[in-house]
Protein backbone atom coordinates (compact mmCIF):
# COMPACT_ATOMS: atom_id res chain seq x y z
CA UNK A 1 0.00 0.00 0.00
CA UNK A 2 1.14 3.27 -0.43
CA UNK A 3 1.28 6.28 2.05
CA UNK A 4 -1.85 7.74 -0.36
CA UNK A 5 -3.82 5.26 0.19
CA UNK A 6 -3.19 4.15 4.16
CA UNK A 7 -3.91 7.65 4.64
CA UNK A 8 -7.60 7.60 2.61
CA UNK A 9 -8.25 4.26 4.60
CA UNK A 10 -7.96 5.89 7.81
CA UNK A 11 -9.85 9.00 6.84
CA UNK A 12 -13.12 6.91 5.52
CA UNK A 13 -12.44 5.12 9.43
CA UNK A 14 -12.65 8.41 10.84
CA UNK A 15 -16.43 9.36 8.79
CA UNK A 16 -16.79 5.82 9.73
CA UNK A 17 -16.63 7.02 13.49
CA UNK A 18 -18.01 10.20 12.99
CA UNK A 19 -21.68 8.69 12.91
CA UNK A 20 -21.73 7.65 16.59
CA UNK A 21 -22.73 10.65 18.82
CA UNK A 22 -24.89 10.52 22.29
CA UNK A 23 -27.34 12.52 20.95
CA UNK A 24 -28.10 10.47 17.63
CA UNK A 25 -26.29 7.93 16.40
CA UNK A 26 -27.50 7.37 12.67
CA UNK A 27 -25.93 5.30 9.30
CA UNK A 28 -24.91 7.91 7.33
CA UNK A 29 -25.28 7.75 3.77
CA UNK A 30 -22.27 6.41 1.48
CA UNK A 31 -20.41 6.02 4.01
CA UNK A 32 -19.27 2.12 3.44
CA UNK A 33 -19.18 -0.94 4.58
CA UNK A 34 -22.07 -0.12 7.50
CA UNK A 35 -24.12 -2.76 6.96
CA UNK A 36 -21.67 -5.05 8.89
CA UNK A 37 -19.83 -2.46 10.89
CA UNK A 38 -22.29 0.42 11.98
CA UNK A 39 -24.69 -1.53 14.94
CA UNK A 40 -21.52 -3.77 15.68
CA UNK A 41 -19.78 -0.47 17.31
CA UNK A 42 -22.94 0.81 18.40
CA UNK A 43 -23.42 -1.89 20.81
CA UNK A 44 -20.08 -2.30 22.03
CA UNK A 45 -20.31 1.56 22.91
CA UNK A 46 -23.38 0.90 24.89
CA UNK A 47 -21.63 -2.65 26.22
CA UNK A 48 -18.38 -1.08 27.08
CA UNK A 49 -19.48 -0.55 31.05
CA UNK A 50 -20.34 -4.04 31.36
CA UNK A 51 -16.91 -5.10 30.28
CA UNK A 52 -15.16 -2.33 32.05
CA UNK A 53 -16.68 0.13 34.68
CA UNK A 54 -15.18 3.31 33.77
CA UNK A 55 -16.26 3.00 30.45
CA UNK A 56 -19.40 4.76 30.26
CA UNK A 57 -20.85 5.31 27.13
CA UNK A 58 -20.61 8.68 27.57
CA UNK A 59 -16.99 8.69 28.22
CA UNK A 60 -16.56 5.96 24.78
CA UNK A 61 -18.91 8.39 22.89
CA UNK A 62 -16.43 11.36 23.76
CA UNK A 63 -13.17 9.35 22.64
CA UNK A 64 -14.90 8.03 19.71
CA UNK A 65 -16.03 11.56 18.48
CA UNK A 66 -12.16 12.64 19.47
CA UNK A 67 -10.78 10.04 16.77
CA UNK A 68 -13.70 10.66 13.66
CA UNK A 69 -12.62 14.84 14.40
CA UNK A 70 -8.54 13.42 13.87
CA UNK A 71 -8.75 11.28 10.91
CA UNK A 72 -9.49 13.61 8.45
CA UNK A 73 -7.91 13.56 4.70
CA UNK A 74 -6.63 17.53 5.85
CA UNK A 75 -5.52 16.17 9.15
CA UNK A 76 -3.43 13.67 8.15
CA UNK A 77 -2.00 14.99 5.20
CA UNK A 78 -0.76 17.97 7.54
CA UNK A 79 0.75 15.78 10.43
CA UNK A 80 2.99 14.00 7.58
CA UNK A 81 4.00 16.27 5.41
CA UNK A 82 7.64 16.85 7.35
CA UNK A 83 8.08 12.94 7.46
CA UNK A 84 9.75 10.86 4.40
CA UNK A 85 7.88 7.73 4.73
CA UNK A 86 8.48 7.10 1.46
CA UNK A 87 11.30 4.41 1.53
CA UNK A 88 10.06 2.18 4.24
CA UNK A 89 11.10 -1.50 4.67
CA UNK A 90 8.03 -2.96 6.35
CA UNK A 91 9.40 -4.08 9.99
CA UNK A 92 6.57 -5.70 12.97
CA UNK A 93 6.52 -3.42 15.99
CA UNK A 94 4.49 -4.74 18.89
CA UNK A 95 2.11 -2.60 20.97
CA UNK A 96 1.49 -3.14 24.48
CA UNK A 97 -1.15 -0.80 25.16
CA UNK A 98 -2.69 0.26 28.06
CA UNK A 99 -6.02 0.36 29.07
CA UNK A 100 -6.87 3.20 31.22
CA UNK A 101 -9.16 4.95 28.82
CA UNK A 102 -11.32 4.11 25.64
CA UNK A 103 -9.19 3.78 22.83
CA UNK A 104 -5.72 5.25 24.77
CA UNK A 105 -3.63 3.14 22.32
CA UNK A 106 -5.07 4.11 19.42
CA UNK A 107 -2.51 6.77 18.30
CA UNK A 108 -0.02 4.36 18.43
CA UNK A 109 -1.50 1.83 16.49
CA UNK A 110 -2.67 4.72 14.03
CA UNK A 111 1.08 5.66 13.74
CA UNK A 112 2.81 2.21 13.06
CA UNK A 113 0.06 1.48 10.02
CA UNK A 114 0.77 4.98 8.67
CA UNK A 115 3.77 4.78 8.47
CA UNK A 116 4.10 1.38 6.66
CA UNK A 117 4.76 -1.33 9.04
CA UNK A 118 3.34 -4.17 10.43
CA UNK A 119 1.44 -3.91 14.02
CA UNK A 120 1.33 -6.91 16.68
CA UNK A 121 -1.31 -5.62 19.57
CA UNK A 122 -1.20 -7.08 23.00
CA UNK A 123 -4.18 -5.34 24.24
CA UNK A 124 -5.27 -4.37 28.09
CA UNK A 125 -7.64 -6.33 29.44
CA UNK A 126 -9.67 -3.28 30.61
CA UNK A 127 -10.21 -2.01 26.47
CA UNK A 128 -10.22 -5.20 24.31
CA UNK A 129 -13.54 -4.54 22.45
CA UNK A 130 -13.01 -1.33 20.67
CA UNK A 131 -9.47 -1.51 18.73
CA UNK A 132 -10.26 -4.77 17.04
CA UNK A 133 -13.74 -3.88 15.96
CA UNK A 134 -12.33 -0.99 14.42
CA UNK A 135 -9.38 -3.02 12.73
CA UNK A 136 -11.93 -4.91 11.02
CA UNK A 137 -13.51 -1.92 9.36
CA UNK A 138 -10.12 -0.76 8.23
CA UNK A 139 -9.24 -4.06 6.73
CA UNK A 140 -12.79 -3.86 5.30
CA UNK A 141 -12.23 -0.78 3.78
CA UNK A 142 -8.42 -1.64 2.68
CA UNK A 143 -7.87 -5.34 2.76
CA UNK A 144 -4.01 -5.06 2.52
CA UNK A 145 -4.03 -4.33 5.91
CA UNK A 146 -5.11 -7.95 6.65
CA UNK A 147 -1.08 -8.97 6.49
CA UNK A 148 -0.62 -5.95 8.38
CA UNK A 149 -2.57 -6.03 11.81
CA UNK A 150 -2.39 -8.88 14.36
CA UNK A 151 -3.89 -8.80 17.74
CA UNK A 152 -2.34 -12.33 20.31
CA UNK A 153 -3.16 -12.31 24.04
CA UNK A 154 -0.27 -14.65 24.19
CA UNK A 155 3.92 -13.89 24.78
CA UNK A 156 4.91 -11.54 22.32
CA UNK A 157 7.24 -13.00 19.84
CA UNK A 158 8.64 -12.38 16.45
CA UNK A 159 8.55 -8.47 16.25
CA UNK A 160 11.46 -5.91 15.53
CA UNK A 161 10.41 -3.05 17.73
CA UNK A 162 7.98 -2.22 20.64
CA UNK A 163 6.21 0.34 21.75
CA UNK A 164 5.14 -0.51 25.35
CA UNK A 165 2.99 2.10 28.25
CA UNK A 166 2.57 0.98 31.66
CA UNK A 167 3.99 2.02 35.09
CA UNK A 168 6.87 2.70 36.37
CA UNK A 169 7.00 -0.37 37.60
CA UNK A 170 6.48 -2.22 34.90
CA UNK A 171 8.85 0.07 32.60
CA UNK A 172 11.60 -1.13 34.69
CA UNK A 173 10.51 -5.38 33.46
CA UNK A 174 9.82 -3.73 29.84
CA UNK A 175 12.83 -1.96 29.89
CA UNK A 176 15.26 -4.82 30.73
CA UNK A 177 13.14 -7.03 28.93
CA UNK A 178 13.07 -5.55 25.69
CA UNK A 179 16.28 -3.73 26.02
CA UNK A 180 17.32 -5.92 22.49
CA UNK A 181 14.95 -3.72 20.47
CA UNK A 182 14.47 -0.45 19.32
CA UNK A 183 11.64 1.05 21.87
CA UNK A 184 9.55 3.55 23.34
CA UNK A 185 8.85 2.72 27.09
CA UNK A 186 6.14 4.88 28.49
CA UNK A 187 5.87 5.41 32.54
CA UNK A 188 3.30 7.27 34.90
CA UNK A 189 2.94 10.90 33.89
CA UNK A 190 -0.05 13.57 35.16
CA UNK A 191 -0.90 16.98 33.93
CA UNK A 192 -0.55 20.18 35.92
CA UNK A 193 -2.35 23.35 35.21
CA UNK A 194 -1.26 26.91 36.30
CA UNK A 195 -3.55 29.27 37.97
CA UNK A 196 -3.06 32.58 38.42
CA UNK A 197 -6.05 34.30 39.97
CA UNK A 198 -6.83 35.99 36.85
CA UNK A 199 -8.89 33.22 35.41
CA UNK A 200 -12.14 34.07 33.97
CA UNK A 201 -15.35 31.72 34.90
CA UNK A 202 -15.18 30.05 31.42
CA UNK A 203 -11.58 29.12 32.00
CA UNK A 204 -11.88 27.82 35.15
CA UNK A 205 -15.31 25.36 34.35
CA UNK A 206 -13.15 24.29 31.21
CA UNK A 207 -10.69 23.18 33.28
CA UNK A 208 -13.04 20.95 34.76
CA UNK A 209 -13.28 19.10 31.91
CA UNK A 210 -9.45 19.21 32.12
CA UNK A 211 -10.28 17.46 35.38
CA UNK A 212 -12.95 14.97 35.23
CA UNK A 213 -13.15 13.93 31.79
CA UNK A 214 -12.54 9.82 31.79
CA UNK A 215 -13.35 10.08 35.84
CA UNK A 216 -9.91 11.79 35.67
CA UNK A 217 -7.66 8.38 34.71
CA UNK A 218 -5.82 9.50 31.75
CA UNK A 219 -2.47 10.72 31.91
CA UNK A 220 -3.72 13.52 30.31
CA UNK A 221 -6.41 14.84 32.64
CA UNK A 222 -5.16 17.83 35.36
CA UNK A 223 -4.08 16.25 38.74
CA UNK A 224 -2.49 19.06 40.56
CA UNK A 225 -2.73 22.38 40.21
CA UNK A 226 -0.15 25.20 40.88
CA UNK A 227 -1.64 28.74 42.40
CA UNK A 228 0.38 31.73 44.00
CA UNK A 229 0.52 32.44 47.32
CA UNK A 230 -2.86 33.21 48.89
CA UNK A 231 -5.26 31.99 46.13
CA UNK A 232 -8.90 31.89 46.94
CA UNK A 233 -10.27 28.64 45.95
CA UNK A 234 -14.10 29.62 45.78
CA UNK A 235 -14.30 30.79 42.16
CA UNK A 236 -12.59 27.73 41.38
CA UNK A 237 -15.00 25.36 43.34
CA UNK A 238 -18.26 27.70 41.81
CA UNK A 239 -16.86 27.20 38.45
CA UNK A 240 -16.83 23.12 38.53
CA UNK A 241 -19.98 22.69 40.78
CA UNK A 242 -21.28 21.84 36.96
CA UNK A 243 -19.82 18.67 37.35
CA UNK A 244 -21.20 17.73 40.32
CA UNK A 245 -23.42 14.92 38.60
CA UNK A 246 -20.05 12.84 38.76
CA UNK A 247 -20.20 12.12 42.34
CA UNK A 248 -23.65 10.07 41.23
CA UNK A 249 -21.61 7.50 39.74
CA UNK A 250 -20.91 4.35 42.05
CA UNK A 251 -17.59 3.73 41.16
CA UNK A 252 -15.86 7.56 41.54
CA UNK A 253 -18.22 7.74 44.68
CA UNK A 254 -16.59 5.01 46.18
CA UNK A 255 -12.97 6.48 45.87
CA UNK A 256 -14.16 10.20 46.31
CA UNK A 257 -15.67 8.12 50.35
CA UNK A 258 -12.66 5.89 50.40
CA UNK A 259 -9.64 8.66 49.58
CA UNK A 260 -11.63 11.63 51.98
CA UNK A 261 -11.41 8.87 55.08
CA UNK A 262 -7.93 7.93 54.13
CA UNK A 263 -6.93 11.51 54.44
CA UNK A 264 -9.09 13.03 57.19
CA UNK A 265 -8.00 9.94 59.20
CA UNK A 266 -4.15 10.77 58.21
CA UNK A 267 -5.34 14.63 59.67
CA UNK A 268 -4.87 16.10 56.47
CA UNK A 269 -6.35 19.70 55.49
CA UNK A 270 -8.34 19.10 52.92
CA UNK A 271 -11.11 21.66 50.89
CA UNK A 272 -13.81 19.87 49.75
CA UNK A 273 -16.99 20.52 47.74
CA UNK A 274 -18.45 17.49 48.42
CA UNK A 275 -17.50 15.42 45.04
CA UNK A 276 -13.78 16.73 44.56
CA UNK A 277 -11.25 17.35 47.27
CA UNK A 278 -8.10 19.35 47.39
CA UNK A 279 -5.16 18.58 48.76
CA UNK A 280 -1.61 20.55 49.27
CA UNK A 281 1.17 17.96 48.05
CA UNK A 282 4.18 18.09 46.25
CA UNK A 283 3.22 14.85 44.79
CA UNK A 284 1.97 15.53 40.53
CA UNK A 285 -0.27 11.99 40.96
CA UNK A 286 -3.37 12.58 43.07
CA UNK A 287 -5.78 9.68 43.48
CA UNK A 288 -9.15 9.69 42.14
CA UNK A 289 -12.03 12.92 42.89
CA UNK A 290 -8.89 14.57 44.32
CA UNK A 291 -6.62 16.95 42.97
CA UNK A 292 -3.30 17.99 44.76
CA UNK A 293 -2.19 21.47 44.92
CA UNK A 294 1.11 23.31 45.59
CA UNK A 295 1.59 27.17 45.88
CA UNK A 296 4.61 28.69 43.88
CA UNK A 297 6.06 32.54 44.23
CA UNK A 298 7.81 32.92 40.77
CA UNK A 299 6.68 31.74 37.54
CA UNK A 300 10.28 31.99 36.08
CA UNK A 301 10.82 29.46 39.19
CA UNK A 302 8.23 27.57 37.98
CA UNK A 303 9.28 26.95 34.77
CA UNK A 304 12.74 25.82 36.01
CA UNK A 305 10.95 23.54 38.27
CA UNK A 306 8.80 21.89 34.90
CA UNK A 307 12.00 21.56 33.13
CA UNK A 308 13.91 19.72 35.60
CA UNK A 309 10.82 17.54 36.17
CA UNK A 310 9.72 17.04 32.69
CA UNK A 311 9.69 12.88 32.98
CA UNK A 312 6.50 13.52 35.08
CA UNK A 313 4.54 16.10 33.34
CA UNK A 314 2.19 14.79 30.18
CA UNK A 315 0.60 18.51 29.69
CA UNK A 316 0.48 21.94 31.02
CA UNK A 317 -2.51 24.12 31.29
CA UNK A 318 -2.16 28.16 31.63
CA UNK A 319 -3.06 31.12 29.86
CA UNK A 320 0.14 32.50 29.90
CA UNK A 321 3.69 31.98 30.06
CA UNK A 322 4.39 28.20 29.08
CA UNK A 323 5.62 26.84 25.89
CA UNK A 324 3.30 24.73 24.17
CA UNK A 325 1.14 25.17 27.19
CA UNK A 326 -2.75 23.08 26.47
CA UNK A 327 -5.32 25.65 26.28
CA UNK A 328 -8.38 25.16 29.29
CA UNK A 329 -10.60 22.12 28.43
CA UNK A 330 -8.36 20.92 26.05
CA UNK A 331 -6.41 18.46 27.47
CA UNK A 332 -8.39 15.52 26.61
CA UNK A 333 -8.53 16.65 22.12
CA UNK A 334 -4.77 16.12 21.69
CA UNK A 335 -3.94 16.72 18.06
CA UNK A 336 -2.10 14.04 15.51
CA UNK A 337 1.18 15.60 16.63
CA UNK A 338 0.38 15.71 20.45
CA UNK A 339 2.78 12.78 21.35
CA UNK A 340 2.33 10.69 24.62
CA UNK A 341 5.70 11.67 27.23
CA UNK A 342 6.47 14.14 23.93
CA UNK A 343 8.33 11.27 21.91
CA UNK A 344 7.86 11.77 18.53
CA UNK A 345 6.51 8.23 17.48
CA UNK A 346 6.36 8.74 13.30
CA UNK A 347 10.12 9.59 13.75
CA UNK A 348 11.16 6.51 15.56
CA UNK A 349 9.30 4.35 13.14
CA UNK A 350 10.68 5.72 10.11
CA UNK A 351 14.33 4.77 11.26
CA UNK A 352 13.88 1.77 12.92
């Protein structure tokens, strides 16, 4: 296959995805192959809880709509055009993906096909619905891809590179393990966002998207925030109380009970709006419905501070100040170039 046409396949699988909204999910016209395809994903959307808890519809709705707005002919043509994928010699590069969040190893799998080799998924056990479905379709709609795409739940074997995200626990096994092969070896990484007091009311409830989106698993979504000395929290709690309806869900009302005891017991400070704590700690990983906060003096500090610590930090969010900073409630619709940990995968795969 050429680069041309790997690229249309994956555009006509994002219209594909593009049909499935909360609101109204309807066959669209000419778009192909939904006879077999179209109810398939619709009912492992509204299946996905059963198999996983987090995975509300709602939540695989908002991923699904994040991939049919990224696979576009424009948008894909434009993350490219700076890479010569021209010459490639078709190598297998294993995935193991994680599972934190619908479709969270997507990108990766998106990037080995593009580029023109050969994919070998180990998938999580909390996502292993969605990806294949959706390999089907694409081998529907481009059959070359059949040699291409292979999915084992057994031990890896015969592959030339890997791309592997877990924790950094497990980075440690993968990195000994695969140390052989050319690799990308994800770890644990939050988000941070800077506050500065000067926030308006829209800012500050988009952030709360920033927060809660995917109950607030992916690496992606704000865990601690950074304000100056003195900040007033209340505009900050009146600007979220929208998202109160989260606490209503069994499973993040369970660790929002369990995480407050832990820490009132421990005689911790807390502020608390009844489905969302905050906590001061130096700590970027806060556990779920909490966020950790840490006051700062100097932004100039501050940015020294990032830098040195950059192995922790997935994304930044601020108005001001920050180099390729994430805008409020934008964490969570990363772009084709938004790498995970800032690697630049299409790079590594075109020299491997």
């Amino acid at each position: 296959m050429t680069l041309t046409e790997r690229k249309k396949a994956f555009a006509t699988l994002g219209t594909f995805l593009g049909q499935f909204t909360p609101q109204s999910s309807t066959p669209q016209a000419g778009v192909p192959f939904n006879d077999e395809y179209f109810e398939k994903y619709l009912s492992l959307i509204e299946q996905s809880q059963i198999h996983n808890h987090w995975f509300t519809p709602e939540q695989v709705y908002f991923a699904t709509a994040q991939w049919a707005e990224a696979l576009t002919q424009e948008n894909l043509d434009n993350w490219l055009i700076n890479y010569d994928l021209t010459n490639i010699n078709p190598k297998t590069v294993a995935l193991i993906l994680a599972g934190n969040i619908p479709l969270v190893g997507f990108h990766d799998f998106l990037s080995v096909l593009i580029s023109g080799h050969k994919v070998l998924v180990k998938l999580s056990s909390n996502d292993k619905f969605l990806m294949p479905l959706l390999a089907k379709y694409l081998i529907a709609v481009a059959p070359e891809f059949a040699d291409y795409i292979k999915f084992s739940d057994e031990k890896l074997e015969g592959f030339d590179a890997v791309i592997a995200t877990g924790s950094n626990n497990t980075a440690r096994y993968f990195e000994y393990y695969f140390k052989s092969k050319p690799n990308i070896i994800r770890k644990n990484r939050n988000s941070v966002a800077v506050l500065t007091g000067n926030e308006t009311k829209a800012e500050l409830e988009a952030l709360g998207e920033d927060i809660f989106r995917y109950f607030g698993l992916g690496c992606r979504n704000v865990s601690k925030l950074f304000v100056p000395q003195g900040y007033d929290f209340k505009d900050f709690f009146e600007s979220i109380f929208p998202y109160g309806e989260i606490i209503h869900y069994e499973k993040y009302a369970n660790n929002y009970d369990y995480n407050k005891a832990v820490f009132l017991m421990s005689n911790f400070k807390l502020l608390d709006n009844e489905f969302l704590t905050l906590k001061e700690d130096s700590s970027y990983a806060s556990p779920i419905s909490s966020i950790f906060y840490e006051y700062y003096d100097d932004i100039e500090a501050l940015k020294a501070k990032f830098e040195t610590e950059h192995e922790q930090i997935q994304c930044i969010v601020a108005n001001t100040g920050f180099d390729n900073a994430v805008k409020f409630g934008h964490t969570q619709k990363p772009g084709l170039l938004d790498y995970a940990d800032n690697v630049d995968t299409i790079s590594f795969l075109s020299k491997i």
